[in-house]
N, C-alpha and C. Protein backbone atom coordinates (compact mmCIF):
# COMPACT_ATOMS: atom_id res chain seq x y z
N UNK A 1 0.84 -1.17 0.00
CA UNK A 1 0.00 0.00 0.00
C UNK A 1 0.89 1.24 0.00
N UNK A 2 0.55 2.12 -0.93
CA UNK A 2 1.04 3.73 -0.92
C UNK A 2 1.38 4.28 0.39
N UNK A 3 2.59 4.95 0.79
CA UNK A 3 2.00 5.73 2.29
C UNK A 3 1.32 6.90 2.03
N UNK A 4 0.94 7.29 1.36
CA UNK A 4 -0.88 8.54 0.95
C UNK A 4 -1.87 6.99 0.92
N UNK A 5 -1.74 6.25 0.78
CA UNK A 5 -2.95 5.33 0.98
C UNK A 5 -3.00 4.67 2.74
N UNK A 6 -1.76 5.00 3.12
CA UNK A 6 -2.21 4.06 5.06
C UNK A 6 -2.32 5.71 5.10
N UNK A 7 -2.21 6.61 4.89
CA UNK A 7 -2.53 8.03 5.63
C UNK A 7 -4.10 8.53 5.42
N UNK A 8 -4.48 7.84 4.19
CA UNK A 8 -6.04 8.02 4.47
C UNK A 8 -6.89 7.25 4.90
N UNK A 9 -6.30 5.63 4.76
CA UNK A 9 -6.81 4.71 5.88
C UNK A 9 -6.52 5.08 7.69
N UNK A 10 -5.36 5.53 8.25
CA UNK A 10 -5.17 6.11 9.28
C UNK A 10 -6.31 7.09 9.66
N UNK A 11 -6.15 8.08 8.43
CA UNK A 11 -7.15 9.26 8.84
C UNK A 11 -8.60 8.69 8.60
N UNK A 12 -9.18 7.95 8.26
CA UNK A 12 -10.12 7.45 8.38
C UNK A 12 -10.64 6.64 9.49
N UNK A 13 -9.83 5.69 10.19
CA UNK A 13 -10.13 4.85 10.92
C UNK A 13 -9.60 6.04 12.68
N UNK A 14 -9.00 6.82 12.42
CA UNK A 14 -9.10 7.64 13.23
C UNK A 14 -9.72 8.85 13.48
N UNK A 15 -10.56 9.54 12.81
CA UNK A 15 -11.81 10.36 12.68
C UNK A 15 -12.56 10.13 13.61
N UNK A 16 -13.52 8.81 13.50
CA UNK A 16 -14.63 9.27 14.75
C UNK A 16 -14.18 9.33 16.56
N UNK A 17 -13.09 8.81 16.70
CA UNK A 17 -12.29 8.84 17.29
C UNK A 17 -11.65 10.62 18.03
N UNK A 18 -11.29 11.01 16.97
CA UNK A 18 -10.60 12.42 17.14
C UNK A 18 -11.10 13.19 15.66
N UNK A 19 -12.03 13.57 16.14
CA UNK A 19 -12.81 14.52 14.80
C UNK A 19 -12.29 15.61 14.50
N UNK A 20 -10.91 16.10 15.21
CA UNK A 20 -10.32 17.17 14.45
C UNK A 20 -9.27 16.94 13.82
N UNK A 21 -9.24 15.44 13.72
CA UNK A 21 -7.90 15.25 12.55
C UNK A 21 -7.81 15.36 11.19
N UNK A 22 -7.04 16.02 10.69
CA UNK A 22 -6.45 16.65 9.19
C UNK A 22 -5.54 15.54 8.63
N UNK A 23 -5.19 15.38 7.12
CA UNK A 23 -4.43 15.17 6.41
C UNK A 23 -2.98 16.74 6.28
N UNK A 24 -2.07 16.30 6.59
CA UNK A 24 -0.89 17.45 6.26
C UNK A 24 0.03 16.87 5.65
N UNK A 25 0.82 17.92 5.13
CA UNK A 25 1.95 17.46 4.02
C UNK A 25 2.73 15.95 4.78
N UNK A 26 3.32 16.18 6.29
CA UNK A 26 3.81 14.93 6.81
C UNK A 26 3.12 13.96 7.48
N UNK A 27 2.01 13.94 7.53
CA UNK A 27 1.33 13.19 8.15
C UNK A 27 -0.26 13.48 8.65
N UNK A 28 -0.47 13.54 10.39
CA UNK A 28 -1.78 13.64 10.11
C UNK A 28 -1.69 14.99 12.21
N UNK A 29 -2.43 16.33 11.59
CA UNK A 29 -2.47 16.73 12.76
C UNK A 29 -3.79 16.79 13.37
N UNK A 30 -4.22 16.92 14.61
CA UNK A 30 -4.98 17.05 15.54
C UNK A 30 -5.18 18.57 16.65
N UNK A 31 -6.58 18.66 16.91
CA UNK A 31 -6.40 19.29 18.54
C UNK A 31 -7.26 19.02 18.86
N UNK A 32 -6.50 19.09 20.80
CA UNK A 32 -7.58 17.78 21.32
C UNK A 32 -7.96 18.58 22.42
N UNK A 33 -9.10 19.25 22.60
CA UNK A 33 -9.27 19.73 24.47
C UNK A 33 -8.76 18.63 25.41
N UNK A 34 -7.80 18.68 26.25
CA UNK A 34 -7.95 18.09 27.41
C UNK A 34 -7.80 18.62 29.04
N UNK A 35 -7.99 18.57 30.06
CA UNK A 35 -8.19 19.35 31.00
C UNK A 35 -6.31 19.84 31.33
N UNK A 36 -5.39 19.65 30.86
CA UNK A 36 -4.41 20.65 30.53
C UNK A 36 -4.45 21.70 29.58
N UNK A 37 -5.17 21.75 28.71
CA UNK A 37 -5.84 22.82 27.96
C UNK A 37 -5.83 22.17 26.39
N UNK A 38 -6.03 22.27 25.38
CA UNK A 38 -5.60 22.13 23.73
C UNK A 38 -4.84 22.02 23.64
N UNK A 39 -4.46 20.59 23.09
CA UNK A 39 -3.08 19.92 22.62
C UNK A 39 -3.35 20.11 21.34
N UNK A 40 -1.93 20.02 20.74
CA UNK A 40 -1.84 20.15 19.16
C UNK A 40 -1.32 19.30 19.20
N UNK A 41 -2.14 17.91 18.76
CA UNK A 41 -1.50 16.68 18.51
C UNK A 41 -0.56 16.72 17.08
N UNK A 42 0.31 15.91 16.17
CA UNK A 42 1.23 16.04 15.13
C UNK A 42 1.54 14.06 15.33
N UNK A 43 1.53 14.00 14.08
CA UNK A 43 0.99 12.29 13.80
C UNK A 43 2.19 12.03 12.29
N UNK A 44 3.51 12.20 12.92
CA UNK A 44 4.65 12.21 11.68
C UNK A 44 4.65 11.11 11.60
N UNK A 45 4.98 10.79 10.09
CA UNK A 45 4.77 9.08 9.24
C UNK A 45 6.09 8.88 8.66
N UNK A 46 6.72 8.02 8.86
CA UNK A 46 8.55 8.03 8.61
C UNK A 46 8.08 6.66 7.45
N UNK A 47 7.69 6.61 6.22
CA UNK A 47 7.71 5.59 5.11
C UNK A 47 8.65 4.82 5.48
N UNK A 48 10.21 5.14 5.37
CA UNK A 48 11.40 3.87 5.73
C UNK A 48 11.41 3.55 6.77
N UNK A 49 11.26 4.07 7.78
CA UNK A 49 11.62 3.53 9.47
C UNK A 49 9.81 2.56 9.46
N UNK A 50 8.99 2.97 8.56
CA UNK A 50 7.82 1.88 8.59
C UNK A 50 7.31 2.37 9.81
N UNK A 51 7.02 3.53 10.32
CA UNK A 51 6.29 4.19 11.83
C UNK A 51 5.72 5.65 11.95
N UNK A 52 4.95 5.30 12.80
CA UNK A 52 4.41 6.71 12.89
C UNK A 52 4.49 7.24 14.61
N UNK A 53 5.07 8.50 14.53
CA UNK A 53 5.33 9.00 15.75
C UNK A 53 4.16 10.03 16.41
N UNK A 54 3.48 10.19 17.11
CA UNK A 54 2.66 11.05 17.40
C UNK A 54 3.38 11.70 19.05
N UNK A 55 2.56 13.04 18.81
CA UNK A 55 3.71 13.79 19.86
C UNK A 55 2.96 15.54 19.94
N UNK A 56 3.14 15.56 20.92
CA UNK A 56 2.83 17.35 20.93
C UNK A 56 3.56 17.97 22.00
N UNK A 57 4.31 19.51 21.53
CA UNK A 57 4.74 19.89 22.30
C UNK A 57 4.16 20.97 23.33
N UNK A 58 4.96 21.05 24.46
CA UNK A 58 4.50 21.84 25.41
C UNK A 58 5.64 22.63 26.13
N UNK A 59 5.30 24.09 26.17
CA UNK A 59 6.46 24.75 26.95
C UNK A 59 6.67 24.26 28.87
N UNK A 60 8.03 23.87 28.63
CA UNK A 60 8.28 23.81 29.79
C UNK A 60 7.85 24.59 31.24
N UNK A 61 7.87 24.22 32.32
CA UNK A 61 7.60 24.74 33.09
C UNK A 61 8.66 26.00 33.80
N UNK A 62 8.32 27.09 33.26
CA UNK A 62 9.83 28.27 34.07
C UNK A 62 10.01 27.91 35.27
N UNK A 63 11.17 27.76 35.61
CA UNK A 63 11.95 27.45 37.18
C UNK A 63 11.56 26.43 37.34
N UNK A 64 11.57 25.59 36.97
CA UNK A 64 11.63 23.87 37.02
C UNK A 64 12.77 23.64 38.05
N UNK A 65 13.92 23.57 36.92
CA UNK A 65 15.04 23.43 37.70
C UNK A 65 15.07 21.86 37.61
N UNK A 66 16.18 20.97 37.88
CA UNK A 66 16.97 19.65 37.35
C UNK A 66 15.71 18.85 38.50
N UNK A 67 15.19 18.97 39.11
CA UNK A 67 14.19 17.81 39.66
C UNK A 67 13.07 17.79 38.81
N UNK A 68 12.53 18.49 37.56
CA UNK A 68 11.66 18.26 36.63
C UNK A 68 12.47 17.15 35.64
N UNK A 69 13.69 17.29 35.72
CA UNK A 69 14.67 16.48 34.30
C UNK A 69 13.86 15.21 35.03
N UNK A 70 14.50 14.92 36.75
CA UNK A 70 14.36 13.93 37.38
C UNK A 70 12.81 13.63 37.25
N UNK A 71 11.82 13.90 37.28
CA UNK A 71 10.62 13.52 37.16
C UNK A 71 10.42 13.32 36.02
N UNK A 72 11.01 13.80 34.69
CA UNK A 72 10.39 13.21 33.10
C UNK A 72 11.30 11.85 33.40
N UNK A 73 12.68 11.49 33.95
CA UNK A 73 13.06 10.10 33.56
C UNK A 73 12.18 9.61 34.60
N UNK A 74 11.57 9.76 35.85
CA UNK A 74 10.71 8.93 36.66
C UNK A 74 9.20 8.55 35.32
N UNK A 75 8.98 9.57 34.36
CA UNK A 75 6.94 9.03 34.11
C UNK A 75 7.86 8.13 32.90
N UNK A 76 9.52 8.70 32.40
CA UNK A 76 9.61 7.27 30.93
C UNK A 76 10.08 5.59 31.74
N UNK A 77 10.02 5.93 32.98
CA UNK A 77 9.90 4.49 33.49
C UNK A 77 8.64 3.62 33.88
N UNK A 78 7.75 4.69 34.12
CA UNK A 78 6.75 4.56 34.32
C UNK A 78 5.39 3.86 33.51
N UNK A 79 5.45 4.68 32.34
CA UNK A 79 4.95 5.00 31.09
C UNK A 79 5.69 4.02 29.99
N UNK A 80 4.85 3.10 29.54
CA UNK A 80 5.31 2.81 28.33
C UNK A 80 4.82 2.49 26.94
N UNK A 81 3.57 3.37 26.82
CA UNK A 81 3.40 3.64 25.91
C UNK A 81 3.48 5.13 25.77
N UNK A 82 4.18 6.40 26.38
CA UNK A 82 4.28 7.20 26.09
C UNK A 82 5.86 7.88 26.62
N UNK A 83 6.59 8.52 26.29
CA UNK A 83 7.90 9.11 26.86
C UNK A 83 7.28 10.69 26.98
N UNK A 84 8.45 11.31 27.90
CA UNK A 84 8.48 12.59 27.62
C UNK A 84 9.98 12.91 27.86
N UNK A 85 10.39 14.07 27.25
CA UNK A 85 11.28 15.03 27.64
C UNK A 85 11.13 15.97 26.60
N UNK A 86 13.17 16.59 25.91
CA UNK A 86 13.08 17.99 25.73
C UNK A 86 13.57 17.63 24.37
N UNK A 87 12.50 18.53 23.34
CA UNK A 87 12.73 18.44 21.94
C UNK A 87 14.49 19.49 21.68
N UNK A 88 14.80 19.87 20.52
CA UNK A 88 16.04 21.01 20.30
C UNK A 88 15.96 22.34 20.32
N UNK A 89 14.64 22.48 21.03
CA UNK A 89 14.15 23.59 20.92
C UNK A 89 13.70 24.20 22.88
N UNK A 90 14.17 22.83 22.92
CA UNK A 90 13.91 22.71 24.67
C UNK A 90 12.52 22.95 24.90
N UNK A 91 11.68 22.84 24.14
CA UNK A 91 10.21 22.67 24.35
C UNK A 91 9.76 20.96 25.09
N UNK A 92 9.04 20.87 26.06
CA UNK A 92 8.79 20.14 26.18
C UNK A 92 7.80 19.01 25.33
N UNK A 93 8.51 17.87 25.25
CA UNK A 93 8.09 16.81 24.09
C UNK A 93 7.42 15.81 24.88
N UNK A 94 6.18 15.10 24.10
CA UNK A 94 5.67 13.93 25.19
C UNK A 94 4.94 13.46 23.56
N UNK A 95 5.84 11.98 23.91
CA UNK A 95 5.91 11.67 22.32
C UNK A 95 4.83 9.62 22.33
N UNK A 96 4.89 9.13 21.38
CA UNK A 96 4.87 7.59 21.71
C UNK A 96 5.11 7.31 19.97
N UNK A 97 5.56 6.07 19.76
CA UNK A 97 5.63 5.49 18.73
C UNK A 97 5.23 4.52 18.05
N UNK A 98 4.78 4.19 16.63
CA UNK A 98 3.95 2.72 16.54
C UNK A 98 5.22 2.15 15.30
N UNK A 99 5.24 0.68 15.54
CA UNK A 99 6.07 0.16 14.38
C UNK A 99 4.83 -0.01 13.68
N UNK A 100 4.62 0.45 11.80
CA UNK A 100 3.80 -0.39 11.41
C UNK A 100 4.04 -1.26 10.46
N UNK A 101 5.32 -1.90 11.03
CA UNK A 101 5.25 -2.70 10.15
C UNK A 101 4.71 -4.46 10.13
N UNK A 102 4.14 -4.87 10.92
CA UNK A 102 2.60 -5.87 10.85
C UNK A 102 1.35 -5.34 10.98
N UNK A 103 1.39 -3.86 10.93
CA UNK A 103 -0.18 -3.66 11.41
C UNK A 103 -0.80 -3.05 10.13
N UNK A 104 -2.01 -3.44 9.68
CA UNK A 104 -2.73 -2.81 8.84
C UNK A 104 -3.09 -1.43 9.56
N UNK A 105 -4.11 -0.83 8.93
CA UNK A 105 -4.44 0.56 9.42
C UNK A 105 -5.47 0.73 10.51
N UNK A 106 -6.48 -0.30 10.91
CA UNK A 106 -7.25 0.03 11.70
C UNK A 106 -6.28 -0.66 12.84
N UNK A 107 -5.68 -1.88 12.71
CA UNK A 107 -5.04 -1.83 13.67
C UNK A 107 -3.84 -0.93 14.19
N UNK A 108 -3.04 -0.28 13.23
CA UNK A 108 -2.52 0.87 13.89
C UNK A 108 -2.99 2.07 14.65
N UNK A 109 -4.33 2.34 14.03
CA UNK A 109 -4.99 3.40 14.33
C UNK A 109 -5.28 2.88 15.59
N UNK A 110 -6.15 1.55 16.30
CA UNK A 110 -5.83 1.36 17.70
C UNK A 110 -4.63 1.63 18.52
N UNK A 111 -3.73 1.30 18.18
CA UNK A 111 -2.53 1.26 18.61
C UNK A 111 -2.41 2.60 18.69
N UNK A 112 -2.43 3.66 18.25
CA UNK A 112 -1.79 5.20 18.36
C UNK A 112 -3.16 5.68 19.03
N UNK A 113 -5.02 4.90 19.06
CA UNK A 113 -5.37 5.51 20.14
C UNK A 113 -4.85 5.47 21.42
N UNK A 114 -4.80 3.99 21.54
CA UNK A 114 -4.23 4.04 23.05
C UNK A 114 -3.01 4.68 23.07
N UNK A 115 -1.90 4.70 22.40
CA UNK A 115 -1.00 5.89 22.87
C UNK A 115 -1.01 6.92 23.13
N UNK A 116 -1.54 7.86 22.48
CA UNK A 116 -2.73 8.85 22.59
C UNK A 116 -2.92 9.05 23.76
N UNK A 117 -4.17 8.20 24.20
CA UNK A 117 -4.58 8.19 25.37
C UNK A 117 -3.44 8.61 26.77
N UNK A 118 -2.70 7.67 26.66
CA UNK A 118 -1.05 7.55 27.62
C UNK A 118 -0.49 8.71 27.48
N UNK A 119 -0.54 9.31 26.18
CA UNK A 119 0.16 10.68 25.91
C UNK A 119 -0.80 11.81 27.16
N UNK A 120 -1.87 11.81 26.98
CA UNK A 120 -3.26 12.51 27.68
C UNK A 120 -3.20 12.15 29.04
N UNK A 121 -2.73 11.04 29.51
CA UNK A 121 -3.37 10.73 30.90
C UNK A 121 -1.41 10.82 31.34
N UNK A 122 -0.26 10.75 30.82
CA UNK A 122 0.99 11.62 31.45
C UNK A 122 0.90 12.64 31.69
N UNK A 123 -0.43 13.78 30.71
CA UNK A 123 0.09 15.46 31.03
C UNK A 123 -1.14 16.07 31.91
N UNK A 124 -2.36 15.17 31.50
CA UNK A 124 -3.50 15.36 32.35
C UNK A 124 -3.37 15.01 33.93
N UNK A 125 -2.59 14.01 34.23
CA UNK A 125 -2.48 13.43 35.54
C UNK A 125 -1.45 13.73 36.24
N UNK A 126 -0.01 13.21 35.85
CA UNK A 126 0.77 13.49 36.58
C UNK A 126 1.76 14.72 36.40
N UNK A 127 1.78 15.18 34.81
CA UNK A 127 2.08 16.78 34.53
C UNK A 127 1.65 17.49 35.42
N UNK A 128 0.07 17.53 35.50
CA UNK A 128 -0.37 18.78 36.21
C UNK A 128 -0.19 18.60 37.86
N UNK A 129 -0.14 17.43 37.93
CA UNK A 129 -0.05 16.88 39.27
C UNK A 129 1.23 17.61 39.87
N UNK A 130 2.31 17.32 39.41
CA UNK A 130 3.85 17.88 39.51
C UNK A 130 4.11 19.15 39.69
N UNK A 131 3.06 20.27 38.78
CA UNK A 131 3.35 21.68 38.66
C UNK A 131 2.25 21.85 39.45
N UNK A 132 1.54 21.73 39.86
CA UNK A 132 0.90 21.97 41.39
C UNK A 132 1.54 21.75 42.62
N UNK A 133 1.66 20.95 42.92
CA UNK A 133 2.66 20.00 43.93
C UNK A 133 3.90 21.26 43.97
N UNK A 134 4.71 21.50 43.07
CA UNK A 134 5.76 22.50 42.87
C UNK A 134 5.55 23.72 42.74
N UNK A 135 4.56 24.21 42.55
CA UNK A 135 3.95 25.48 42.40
C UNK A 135 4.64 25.85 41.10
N UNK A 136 4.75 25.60 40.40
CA UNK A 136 5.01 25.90 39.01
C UNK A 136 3.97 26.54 37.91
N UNK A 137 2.81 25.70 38.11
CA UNK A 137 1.47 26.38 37.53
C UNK A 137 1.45 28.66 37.35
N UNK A 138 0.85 28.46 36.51
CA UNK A 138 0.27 30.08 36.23
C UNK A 138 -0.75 30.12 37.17
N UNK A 139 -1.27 31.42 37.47
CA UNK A 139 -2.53 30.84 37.80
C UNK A 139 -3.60 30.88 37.22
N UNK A 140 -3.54 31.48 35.75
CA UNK A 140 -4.81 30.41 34.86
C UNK A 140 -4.85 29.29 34.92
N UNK A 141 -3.52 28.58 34.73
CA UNK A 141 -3.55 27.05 34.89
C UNK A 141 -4.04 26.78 36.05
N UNK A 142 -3.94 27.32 37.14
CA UNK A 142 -4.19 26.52 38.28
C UNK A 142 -5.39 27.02 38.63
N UNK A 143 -6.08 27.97 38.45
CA UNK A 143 -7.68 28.00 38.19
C UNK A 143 -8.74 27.14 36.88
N UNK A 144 -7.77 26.90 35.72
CA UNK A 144 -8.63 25.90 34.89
C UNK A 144 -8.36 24.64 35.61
N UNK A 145 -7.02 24.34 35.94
CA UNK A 145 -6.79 22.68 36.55
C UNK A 145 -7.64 22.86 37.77
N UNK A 146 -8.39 23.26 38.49
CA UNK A 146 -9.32 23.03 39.89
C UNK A 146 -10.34 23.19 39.41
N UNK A 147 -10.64 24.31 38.54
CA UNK A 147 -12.31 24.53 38.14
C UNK A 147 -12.96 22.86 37.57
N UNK A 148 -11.53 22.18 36.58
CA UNK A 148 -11.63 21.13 35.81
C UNK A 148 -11.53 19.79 36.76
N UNK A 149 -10.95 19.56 37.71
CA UNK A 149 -10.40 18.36 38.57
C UNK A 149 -10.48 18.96 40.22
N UNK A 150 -10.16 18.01 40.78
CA UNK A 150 -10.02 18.27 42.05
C UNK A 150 -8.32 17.98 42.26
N UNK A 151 -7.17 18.18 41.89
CA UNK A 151 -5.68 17.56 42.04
C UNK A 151 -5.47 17.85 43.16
N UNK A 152 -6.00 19.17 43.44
CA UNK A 152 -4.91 20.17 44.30
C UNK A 152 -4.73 19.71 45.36
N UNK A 153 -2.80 19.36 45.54
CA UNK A 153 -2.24 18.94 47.11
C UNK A 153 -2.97 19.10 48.35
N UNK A 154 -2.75 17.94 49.27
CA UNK A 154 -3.17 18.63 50.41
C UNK A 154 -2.41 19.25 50.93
């Protein structure tokens, strides 16, 4: 199969799923409300490596400081269908990957929901969890993250 033909089987079998996904020159993008706010999902398709990487970035947290490094290698031990750390741009990256090379398209398209998902429930859960906990949050963030959840430390 063409890779413009698994990219419109992809984007097909992933539509009702995530109804704001597009066809783009590299692949396939998204945005997703989640109670960290609108992710700009990005769904890059590597033809030779036979995979598709999905990933969205997020600006780091100012004044982090080296115990945030220590907490992204604590969720990639954690986590394994999703990693995070720092793209070259030092933006924060929270990525997952699919081999496709045995999977037809609806079964990939499972496969990158649930990653997906893992991608959503690292920045929804224990992201926000962390920059609360640390006081790192804005406080828009930390008025949408309470209005949205109950996280907040005791």
């Amino acid at each position: 199969m063409s890779d413009g033909g698994l990219l419109r089987q992809l984007h097909a079998a992933l539509v009702p799923h995530i109804p704001t996904i597009e066809k783009v020159e590299s692949g396939l993008e998204a945005r997703l409300e989640t109670r960290y706010g609108i992710l700009s999902l990005v769904f890059d398709h590597d033809p030779a490596a036979r995979s598709v990487r999905a990933y969205t970035l997020l600006p780091p947290p100012a004044g982090a400081g080296s115990g945030f490094f220590n907490w992204c290698l604590a969720m990639n031990t954690l986590y394994w269908d999703a990693k995070v750390g720092l793209d070259a741009q030092g933006m924060l990256l929270v990525m997952a990957d699919v081999d496709l090379a045995h999977l037809d398209a609806a079964a990939a398209a499972q496969v990158l929901l649930t990653r997906v998902s893992a991608m959503c429930e690292l920045i929804d859960d224990d992201l926000i969890l962390y920059l609360l906990e640390h006081n790192l949050a804005t406080p828009a963030q930390r008025e949408r993250w309470m209005r949205v959840g109950d996280d907040e430390p005791a």
